[in-house]
Every structure is written in C-alpha cells, then in structure tokens.
N, C-alpha and C. Protein backbone atom coordinates (compact mmCIF):
# COMPACT_ATOMS: atom_id res chain seq x y z
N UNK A 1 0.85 -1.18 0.00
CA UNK A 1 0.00 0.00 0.00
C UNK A 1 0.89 1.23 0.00
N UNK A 2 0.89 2.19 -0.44
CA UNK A 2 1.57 3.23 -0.78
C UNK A 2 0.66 4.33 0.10
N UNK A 3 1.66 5.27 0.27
CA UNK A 3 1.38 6.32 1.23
C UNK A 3 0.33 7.29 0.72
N UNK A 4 -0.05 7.60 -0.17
CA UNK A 4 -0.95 7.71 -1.04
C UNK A 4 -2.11 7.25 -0.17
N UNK A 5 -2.23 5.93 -0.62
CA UNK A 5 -4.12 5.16 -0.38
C UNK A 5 -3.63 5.27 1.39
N UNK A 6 -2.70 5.14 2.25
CA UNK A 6 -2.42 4.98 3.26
C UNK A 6 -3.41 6.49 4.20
N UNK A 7 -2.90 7.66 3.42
CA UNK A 7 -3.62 8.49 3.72
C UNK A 7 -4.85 8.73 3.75
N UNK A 8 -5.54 8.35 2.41
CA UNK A 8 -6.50 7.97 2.14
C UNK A 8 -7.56 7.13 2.74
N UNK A 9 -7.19 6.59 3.25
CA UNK A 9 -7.67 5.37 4.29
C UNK A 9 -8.10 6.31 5.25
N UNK A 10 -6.85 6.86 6.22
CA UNK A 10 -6.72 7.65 7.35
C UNK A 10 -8.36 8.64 7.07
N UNK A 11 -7.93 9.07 5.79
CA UNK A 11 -8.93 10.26 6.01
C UNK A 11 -10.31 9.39 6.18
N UNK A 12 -10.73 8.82 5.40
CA UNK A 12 -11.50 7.97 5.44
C UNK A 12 -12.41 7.50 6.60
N UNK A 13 -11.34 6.69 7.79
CA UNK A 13 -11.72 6.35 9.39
C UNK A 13 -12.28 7.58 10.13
N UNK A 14 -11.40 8.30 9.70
CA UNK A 14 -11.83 9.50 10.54
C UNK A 14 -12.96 9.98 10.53
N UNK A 15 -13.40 10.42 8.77
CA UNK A 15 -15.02 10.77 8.53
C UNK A 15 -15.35 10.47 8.96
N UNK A 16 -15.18 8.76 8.84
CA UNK A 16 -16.96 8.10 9.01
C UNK A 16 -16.89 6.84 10.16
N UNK A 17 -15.71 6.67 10.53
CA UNK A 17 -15.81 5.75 11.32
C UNK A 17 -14.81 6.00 13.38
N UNK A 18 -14.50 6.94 13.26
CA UNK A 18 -13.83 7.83 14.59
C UNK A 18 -15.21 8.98 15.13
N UNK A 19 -15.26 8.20 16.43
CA UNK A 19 -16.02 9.47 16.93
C UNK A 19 -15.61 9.30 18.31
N UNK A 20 -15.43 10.53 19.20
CA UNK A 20 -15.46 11.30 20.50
C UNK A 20 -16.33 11.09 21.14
N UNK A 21 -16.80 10.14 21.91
CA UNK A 21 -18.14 10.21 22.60
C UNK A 21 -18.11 9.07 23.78
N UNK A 22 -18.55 9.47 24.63
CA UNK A 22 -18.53 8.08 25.57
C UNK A 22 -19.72 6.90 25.23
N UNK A 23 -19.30 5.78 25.16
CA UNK A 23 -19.60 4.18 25.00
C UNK A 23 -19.10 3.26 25.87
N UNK A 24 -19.88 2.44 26.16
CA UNK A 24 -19.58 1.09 26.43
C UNK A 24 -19.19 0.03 25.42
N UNK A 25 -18.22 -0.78 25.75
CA UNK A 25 -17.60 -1.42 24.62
C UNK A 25 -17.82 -2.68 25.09
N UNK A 26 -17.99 -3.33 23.72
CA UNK A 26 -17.95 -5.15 24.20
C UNK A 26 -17.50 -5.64 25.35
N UNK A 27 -15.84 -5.28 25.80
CA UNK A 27 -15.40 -5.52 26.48
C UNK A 27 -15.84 -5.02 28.18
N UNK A 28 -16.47 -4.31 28.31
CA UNK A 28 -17.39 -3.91 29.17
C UNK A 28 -16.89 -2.52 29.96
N UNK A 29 -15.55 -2.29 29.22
CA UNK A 29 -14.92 -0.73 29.40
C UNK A 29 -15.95 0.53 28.87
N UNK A 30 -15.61 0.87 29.50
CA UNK A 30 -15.92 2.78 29.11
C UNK A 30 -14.84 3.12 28.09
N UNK A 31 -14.93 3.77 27.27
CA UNK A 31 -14.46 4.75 26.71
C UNK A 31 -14.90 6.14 26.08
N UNK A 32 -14.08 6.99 25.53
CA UNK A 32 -14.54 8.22 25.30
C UNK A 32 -14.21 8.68 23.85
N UNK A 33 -13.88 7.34 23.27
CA UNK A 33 -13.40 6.64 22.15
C UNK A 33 -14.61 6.18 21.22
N UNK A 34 -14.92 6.25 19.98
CA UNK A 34 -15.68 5.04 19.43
C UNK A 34 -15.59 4.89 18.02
N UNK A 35 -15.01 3.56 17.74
CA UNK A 35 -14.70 3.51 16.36
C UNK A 35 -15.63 2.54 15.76
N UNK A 36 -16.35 2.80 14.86
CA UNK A 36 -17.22 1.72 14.18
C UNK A 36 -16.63 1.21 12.50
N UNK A 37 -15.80 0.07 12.61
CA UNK A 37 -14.89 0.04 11.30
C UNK A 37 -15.88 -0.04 10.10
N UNK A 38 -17.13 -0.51 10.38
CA UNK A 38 -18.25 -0.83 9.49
C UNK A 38 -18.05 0.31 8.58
N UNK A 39 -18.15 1.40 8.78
CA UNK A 39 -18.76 2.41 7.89
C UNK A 39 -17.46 2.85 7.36
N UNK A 40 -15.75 2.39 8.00
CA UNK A 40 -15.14 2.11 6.51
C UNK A 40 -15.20 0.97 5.18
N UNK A 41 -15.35 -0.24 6.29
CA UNK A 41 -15.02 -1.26 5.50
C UNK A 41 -16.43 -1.38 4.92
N UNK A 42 -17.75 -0.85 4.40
CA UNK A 42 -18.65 -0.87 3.87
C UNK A 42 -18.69 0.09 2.91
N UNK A 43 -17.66 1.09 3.07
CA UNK A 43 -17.86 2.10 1.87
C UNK A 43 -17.11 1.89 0.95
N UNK A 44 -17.49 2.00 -0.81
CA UNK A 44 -16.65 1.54 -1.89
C UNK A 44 -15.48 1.75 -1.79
N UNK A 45 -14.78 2.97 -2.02
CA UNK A 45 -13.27 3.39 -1.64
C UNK A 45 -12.69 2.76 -0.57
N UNK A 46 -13.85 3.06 0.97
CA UNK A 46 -12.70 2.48 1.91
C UNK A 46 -12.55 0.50 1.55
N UNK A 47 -13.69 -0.32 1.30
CA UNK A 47 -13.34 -1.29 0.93
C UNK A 47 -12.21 -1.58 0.41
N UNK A 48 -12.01 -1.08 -0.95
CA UNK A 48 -11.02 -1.06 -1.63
C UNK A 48 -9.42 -0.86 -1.02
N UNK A 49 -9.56 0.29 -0.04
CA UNK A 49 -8.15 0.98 0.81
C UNK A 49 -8.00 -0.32 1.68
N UNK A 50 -8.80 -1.05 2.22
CA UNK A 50 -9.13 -2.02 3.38
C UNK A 50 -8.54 -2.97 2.78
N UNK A 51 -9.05 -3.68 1.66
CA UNK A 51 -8.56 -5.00 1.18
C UNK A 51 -7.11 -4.57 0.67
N UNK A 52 -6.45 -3.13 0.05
CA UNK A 52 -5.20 -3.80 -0.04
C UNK A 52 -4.10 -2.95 1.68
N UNK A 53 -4.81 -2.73 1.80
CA UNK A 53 -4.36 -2.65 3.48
C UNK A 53 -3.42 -4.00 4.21
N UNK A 54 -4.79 -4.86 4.12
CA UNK A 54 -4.74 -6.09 4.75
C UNK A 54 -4.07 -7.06 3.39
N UNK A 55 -3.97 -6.91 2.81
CA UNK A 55 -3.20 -7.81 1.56
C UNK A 55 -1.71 -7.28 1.42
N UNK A 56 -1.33 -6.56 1.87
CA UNK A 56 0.27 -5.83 1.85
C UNK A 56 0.42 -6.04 3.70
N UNK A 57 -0.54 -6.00 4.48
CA UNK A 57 -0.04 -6.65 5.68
C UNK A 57 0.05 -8.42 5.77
N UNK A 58 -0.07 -8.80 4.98
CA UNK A 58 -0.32 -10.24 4.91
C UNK A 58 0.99 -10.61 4.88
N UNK A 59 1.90 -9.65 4.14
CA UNK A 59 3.33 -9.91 3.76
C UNK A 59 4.52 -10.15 5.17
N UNK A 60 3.40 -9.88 6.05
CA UNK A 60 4.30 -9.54 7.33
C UNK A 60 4.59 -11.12 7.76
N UNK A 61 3.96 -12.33 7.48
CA UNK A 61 4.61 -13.31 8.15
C UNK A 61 5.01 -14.25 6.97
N UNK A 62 5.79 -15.09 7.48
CA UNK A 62 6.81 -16.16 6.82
C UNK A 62 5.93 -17.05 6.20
N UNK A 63 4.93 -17.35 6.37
CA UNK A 63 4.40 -18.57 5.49
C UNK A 63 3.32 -18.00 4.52
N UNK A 64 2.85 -18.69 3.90
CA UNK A 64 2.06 -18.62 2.59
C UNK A 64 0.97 -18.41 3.48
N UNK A 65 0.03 -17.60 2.64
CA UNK A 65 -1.11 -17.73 3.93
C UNK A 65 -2.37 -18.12 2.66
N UNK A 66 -3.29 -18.82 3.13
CA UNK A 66 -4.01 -19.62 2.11
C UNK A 66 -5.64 -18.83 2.59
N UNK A 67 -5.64 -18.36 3.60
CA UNK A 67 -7.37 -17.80 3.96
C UNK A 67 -7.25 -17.05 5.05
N UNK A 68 -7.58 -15.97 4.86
CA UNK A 68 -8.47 -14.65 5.87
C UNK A 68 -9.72 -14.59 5.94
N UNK A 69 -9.79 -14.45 7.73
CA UNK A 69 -11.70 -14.40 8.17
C UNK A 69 -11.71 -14.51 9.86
N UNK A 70 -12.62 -14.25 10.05
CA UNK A 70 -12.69 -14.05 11.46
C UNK A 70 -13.67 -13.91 12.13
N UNK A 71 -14.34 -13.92 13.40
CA UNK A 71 -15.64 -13.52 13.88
C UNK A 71 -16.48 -12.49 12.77
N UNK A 72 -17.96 -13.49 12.28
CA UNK A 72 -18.59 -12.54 11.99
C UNK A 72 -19.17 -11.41 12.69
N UNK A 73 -19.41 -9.93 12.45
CA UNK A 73 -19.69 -8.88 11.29
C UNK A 73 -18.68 -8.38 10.88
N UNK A 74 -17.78 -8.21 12.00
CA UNK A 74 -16.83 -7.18 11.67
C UNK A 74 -15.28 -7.57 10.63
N UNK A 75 -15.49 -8.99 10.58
CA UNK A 75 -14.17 -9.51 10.26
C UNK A 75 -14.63 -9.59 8.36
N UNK A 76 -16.29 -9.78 8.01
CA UNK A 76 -16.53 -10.12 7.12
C UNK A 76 -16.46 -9.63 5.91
N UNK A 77 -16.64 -7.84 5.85
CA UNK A 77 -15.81 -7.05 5.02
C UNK A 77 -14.79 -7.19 4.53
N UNK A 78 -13.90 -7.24 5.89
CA UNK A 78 -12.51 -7.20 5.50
C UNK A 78 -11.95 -8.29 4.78
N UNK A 79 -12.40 -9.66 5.04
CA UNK A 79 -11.70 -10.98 4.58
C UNK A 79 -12.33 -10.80 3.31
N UNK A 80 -12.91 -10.53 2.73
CA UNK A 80 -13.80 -10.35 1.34
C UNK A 80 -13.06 -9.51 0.53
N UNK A 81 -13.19 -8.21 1.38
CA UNK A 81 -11.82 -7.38 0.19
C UNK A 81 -10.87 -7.48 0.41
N UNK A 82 -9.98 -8.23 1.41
CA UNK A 82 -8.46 -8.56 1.71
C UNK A 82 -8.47 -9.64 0.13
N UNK A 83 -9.56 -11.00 -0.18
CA UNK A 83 -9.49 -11.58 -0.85
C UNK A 83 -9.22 -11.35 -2.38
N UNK A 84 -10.24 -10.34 -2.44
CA UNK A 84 -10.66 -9.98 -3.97
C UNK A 84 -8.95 -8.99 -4.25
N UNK A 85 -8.75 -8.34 -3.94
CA UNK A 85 -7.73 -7.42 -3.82
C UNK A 85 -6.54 -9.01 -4.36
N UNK A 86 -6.54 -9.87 -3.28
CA UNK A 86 -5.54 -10.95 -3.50
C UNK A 86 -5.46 -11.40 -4.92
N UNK A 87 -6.50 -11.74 -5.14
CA UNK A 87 -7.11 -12.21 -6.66
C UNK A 87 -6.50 -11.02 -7.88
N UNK A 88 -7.20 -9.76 -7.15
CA UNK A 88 -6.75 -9.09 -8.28
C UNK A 88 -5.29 -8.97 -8.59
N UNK A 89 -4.21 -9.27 -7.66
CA UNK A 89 -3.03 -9.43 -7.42
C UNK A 89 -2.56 -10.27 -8.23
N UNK A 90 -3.14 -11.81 -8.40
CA UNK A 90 -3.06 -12.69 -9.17
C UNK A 90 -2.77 -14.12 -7.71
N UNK A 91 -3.25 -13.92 -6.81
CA UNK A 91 -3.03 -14.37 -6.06
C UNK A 91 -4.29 -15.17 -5.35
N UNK A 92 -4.59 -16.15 -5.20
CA UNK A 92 -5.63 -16.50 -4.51
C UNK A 92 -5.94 -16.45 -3.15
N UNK A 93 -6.79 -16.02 -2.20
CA UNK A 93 -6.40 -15.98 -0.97
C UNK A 93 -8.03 -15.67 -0.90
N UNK A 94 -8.80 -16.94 -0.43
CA UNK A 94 -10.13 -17.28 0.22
C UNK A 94 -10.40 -16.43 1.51
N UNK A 95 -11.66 -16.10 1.37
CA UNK A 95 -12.25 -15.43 2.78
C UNK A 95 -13.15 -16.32 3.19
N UNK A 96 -13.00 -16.57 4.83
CA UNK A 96 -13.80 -16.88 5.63
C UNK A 96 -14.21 -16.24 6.41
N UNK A 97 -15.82 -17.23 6.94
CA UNK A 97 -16.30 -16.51 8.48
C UNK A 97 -16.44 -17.37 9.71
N UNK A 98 -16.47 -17.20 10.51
CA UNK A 98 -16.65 -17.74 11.52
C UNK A 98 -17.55 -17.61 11.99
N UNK A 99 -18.86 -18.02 12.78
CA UNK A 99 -20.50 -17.81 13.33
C UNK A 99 -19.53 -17.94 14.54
N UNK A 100 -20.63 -16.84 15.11
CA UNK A 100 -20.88 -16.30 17.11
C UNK A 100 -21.39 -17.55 17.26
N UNK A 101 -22.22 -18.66 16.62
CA UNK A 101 -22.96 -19.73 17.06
C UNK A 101 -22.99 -20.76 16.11
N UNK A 102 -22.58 -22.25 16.39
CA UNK A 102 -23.03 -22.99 15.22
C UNK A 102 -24.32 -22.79 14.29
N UNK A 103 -24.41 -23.02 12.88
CA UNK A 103 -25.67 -22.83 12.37
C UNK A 103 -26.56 -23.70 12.60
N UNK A 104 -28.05 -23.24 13.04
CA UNK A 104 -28.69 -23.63 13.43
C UNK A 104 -29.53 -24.67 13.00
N UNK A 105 -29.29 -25.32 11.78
CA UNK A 105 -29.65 -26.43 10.47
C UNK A 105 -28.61 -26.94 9.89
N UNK A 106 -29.26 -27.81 9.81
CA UNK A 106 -28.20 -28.09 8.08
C UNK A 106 -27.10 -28.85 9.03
N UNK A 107 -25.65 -28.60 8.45
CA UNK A 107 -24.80 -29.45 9.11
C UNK A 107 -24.48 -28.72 10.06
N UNK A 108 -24.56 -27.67 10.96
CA UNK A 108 -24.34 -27.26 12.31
C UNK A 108 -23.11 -26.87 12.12
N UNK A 109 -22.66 -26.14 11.28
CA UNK A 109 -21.05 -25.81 10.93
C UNK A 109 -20.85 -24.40 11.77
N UNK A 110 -19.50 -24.20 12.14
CA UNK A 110 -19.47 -22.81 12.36
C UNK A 110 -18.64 -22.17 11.66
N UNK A 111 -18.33 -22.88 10.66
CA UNK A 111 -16.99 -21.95 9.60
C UNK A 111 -18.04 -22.15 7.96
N UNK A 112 -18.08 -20.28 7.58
CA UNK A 112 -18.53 -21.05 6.35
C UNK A 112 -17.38 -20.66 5.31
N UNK A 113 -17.62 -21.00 4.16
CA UNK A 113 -15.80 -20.88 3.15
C UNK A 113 -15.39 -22.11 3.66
N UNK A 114 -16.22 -23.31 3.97
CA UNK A 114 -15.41 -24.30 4.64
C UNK A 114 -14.10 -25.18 3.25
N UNK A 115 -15.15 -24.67 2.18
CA UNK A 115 -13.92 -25.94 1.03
C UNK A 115 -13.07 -25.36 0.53
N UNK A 116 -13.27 -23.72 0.57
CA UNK A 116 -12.06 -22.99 0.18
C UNK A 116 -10.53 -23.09 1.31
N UNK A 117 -10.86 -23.18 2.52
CA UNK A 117 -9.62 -23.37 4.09
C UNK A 117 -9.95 -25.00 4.08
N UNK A 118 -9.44 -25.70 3.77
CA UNK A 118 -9.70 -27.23 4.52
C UNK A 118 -8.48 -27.38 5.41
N UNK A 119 -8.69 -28.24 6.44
CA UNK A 119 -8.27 -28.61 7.61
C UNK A 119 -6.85 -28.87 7.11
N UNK A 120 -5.56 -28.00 8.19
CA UNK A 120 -4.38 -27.57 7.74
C UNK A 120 -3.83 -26.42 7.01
N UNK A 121 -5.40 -25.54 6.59
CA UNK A 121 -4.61 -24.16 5.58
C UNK A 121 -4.34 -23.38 6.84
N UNK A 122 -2.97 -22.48 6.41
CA UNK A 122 -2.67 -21.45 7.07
C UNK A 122 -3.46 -20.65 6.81
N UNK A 123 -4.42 -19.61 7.93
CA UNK A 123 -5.02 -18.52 8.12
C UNK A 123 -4.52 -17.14 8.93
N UNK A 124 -4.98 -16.41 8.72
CA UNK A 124 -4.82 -14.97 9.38
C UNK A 124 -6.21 -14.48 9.88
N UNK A 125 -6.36 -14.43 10.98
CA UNK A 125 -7.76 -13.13 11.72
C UNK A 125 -7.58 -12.07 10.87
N UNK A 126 -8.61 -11.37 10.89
CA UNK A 126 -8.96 -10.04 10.68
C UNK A 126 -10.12 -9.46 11.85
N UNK A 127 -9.42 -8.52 11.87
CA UNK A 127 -10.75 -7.74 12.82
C UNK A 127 -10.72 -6.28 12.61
N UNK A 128 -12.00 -5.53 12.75
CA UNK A 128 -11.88 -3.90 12.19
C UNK A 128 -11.52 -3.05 13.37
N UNK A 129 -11.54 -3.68 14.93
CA UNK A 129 -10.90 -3.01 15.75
C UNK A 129 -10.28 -4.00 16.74
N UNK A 130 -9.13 -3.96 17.22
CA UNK A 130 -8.90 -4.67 18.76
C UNK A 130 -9.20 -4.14 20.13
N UNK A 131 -9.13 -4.42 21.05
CA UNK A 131 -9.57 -3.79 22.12
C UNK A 131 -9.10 -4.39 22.83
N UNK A 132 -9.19 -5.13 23.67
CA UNK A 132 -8.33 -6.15 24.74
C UNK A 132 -8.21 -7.52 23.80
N UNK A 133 -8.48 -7.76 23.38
CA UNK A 133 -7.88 -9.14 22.14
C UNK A 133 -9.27 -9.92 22.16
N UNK A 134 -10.19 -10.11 23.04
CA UNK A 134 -11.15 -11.27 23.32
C UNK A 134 -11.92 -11.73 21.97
N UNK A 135 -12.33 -10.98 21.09
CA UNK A 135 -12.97 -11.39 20.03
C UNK A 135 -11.95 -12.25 18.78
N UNK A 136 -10.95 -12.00 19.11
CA UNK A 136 -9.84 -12.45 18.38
C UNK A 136 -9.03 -13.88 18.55
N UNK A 137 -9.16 -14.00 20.01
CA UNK A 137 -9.14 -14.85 20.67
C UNK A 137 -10.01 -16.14 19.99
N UNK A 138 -11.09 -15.49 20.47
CA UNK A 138 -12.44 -16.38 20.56
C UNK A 138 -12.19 -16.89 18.63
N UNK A 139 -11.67 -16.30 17.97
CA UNK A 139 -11.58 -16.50 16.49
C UNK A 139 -10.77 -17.68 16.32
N UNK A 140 -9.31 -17.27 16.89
CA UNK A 140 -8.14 -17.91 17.13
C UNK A 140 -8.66 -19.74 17.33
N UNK A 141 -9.40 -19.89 18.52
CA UNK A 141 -9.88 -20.70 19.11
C UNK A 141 -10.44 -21.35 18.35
N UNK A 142 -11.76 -20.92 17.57
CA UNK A 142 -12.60 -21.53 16.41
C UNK A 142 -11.95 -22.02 15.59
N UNK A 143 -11.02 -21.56 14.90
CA UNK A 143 -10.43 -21.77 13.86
C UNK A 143 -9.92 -22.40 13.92
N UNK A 144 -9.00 -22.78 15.05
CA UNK A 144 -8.16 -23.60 15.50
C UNK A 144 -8.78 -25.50 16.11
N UNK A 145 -10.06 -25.26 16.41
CA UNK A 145 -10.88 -26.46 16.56
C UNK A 145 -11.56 -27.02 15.25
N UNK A 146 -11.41 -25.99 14.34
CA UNK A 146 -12.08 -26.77 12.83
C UNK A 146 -10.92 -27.24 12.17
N UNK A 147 -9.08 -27.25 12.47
CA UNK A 147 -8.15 -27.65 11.92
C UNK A 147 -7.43 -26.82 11.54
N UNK A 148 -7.64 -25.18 11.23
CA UNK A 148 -6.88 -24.41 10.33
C UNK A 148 -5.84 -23.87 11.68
N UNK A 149 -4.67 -23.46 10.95
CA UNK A 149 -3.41 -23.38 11.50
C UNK A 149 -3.52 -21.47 11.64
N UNK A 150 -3.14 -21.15 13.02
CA UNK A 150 -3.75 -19.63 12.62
C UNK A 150 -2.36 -18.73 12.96
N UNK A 151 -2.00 -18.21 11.87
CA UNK A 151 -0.86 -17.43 11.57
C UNK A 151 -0.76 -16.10 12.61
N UNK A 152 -1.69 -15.59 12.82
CA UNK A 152 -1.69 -14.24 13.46
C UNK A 152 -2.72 -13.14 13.15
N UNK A 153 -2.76 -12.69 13.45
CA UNK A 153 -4.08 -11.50 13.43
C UNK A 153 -3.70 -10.23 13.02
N UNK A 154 -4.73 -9.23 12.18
CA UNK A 154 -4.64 -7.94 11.67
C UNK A 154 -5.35 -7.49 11.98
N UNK A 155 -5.31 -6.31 12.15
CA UNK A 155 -6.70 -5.34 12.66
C UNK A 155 -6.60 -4.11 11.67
N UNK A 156 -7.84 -3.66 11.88
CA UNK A 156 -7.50 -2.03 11.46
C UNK A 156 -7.17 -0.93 12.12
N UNK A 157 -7.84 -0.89 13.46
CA UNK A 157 -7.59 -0.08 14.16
C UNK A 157 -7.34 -0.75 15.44
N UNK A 158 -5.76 -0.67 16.33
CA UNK A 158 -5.88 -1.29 17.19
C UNK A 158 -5.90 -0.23 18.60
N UNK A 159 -6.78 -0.62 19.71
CA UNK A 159 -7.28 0.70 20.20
C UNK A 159 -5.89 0.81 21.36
N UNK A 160 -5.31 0.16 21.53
CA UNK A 160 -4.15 0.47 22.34
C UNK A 160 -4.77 0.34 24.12
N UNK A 161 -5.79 -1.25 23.87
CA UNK A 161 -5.81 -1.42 25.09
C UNK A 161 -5.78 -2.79 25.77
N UNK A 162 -4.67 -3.31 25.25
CA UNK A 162 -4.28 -4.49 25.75
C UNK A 162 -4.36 -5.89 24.90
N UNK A 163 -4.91 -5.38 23.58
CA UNK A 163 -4.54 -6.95 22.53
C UNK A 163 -3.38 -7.12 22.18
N UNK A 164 -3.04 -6.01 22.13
CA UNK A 164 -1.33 -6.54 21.70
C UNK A 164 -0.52 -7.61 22.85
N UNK A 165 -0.67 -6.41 23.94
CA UNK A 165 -0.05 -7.90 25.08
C UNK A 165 -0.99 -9.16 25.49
N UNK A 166 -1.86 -8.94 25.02
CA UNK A 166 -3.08 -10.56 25.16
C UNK A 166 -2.06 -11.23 24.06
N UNK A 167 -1.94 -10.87 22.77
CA UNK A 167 -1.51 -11.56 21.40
C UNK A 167 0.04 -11.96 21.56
N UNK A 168 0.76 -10.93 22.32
CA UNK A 168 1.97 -11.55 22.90
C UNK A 168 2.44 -12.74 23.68
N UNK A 169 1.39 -12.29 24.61
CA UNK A 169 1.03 -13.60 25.52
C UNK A 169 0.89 -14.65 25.14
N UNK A 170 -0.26 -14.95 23.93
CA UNK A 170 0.10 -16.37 23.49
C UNK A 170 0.78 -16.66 22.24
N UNK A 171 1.55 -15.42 21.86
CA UNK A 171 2.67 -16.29 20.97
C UNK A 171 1.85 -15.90 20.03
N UNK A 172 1.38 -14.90 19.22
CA UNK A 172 0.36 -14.80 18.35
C UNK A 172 0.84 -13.54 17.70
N UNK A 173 1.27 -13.66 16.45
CA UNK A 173 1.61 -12.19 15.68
C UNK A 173 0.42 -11.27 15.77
N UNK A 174 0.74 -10.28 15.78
CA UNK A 174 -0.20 -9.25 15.67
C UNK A 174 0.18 -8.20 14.98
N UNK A 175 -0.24 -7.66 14.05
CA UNK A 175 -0.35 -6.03 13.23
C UNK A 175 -1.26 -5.64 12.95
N UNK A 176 -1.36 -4.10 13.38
CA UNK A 176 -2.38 -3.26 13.07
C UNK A 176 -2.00 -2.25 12.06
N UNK A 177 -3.01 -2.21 11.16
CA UNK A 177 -3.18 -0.81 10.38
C UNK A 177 -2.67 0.48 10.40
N UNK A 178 -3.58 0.59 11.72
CA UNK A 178 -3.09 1.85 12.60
C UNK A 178 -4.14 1.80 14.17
N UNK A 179 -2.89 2.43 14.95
CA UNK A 179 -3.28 2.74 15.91
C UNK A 179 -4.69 4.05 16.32
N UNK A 180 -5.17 3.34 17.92
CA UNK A 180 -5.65 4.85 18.17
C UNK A 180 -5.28 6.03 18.34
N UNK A 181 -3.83 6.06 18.74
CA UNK A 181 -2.88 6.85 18.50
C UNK A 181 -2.93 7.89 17.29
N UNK A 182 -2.59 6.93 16.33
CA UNK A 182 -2.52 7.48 14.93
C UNK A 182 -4.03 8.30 14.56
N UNK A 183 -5.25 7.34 15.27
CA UNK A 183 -6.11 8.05 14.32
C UNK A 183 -7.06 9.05 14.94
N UNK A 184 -6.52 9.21 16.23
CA UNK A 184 -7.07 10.33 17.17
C UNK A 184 -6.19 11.87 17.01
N UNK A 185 -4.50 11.80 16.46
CA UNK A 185 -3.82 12.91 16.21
C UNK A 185 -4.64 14.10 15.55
C-alpha cells in the first residue's frame, strides 16, 4: 500500500468511522473513544483501501497464507476485500467466516468458506478493531478447533488497550493498520 491510499484510508476512518463520545464497549470498558470500522469497510473506496491494506499486511509473516476471516460482522468485510484485492493481485487468498454460534440447520457448521480453508490451511484473523484481544481470541480458538493453523491476526484499528499484550502472551503475531494513537492525532 503506498502512502498515497495509506492516507486515504486515514482520512476515510476519521469521517466516518472515529467518533469522540462516551460508549460502552464489548469488552465492558468505558471509553470516550468510538470507532465503528463498518462504515469504513462498507464504503466503496474504503473497501477497496481495506482489502489492499490487509493484503500488503499479509506480507508480514513467513508462510504462505491460504485464507483470511474471522468472527462474523466485523471480520466479514474485510476478509472479502483482503481476498478480492488478492485475486486481483493474481493471487488467490479465500475469505472466511466464523458464526458467534453454530448454524442452526443443516450441518451445524461454524466456519462457512469451509472448502475454500480445509483442515491444515494457514489462516490470518482479521478484525476492524482490537480492544483487549477477546474477540480475536475467541476467532483464534474456532479456527483452530475446525483444523486451520492460525498465523496471526490484523486489525484495522488497534485501540491500544491491551490486545497486543493478550496476542503476545500467546505467541500470536499481531499487526495493526493503525493505531488509536494514529487516528485520534
């Protein structure tokens, strides 16, 4: 990604997806913080900035990586245009999702993209924000009980409150996009 779309991006989060306001967060913190990655990774441009975001961070680890995906909503954007971006590269690189819950019919799966990742592909998380790591985790975990081998995790925005040392902790690469740091300046 070139400094160019890099900016671009930036401006981007900021519009539409950075706001000042106090929330309660998944994690059950307060903040005065609130980033909703949706309304980048849903808009045409930012899609686009998103998937080769995460496709030039992909480069960051040693092995081939065969599929990106992660807890659905937030991961599902991103593994979609991390993919297509791959493709357009000339590169194949499948998106998956992961269900909050097995599906409720059918074969009770919780990974769908199941024939594109079969048991043994190297994967990467995606997530549109970190926060203390737990949703990432919980990805890590899934992924890791359906067979796939999980390389490490990307975010877009990582909020600078404790996933990184959760992801340290277990030995788990981690890179972010950009910080809250970065996108609160």
């Amino acid at each position: 990604m070139i400094d160019q779309e890099r900016a671009e991006l930036m401006e981007i989060i900021r519009e539409l997806s950075y706001e000042q306001r106090e929330v309660t967060l998944a994690s059950g913190r307060k903040s005065n913080f609130y980033f909703d990655g949706k309304q980048t990774t849903l808009h045409p441009r930012g899609s686009v900035l998103v998937g080769r975001a995460f496709y030039a961070a992909l480069k960051n680890f040693s092995d081939d990586v065969d599929g990106v995906g992660g807890l659905t909503l937030g991961a599902d954007p991103i593994a979609t245009a991390t993919s297509m971006i791959s493709s357009l590269e000339g590169e194949a690189i499948p998106a998956f999702i992961i269900r909050k819950e097995p599906k409720g019919h059918g074969t009770g799966q919780w990974l769908e993209g199941r024939k594109n990742v079969p048991p043994g592909s190297k994967v990467v998380i995606v997530e549109d924000v970190v926060t203390t790591g737990g949703s990432s985790i919980k990805a890590i975990e899934r992924a890791e009980a359906e067979g796939l081998v999980v390389l490490g995790v990307i975010t877009l925005v990582d909020r600078e409150e404790g996933g990184r040392e959760a992801f340290e902790e277990l030995n788990v690469p981690f890179f972010a996009i950009f910080t809250k740091t970065q996108v609160a300046e």
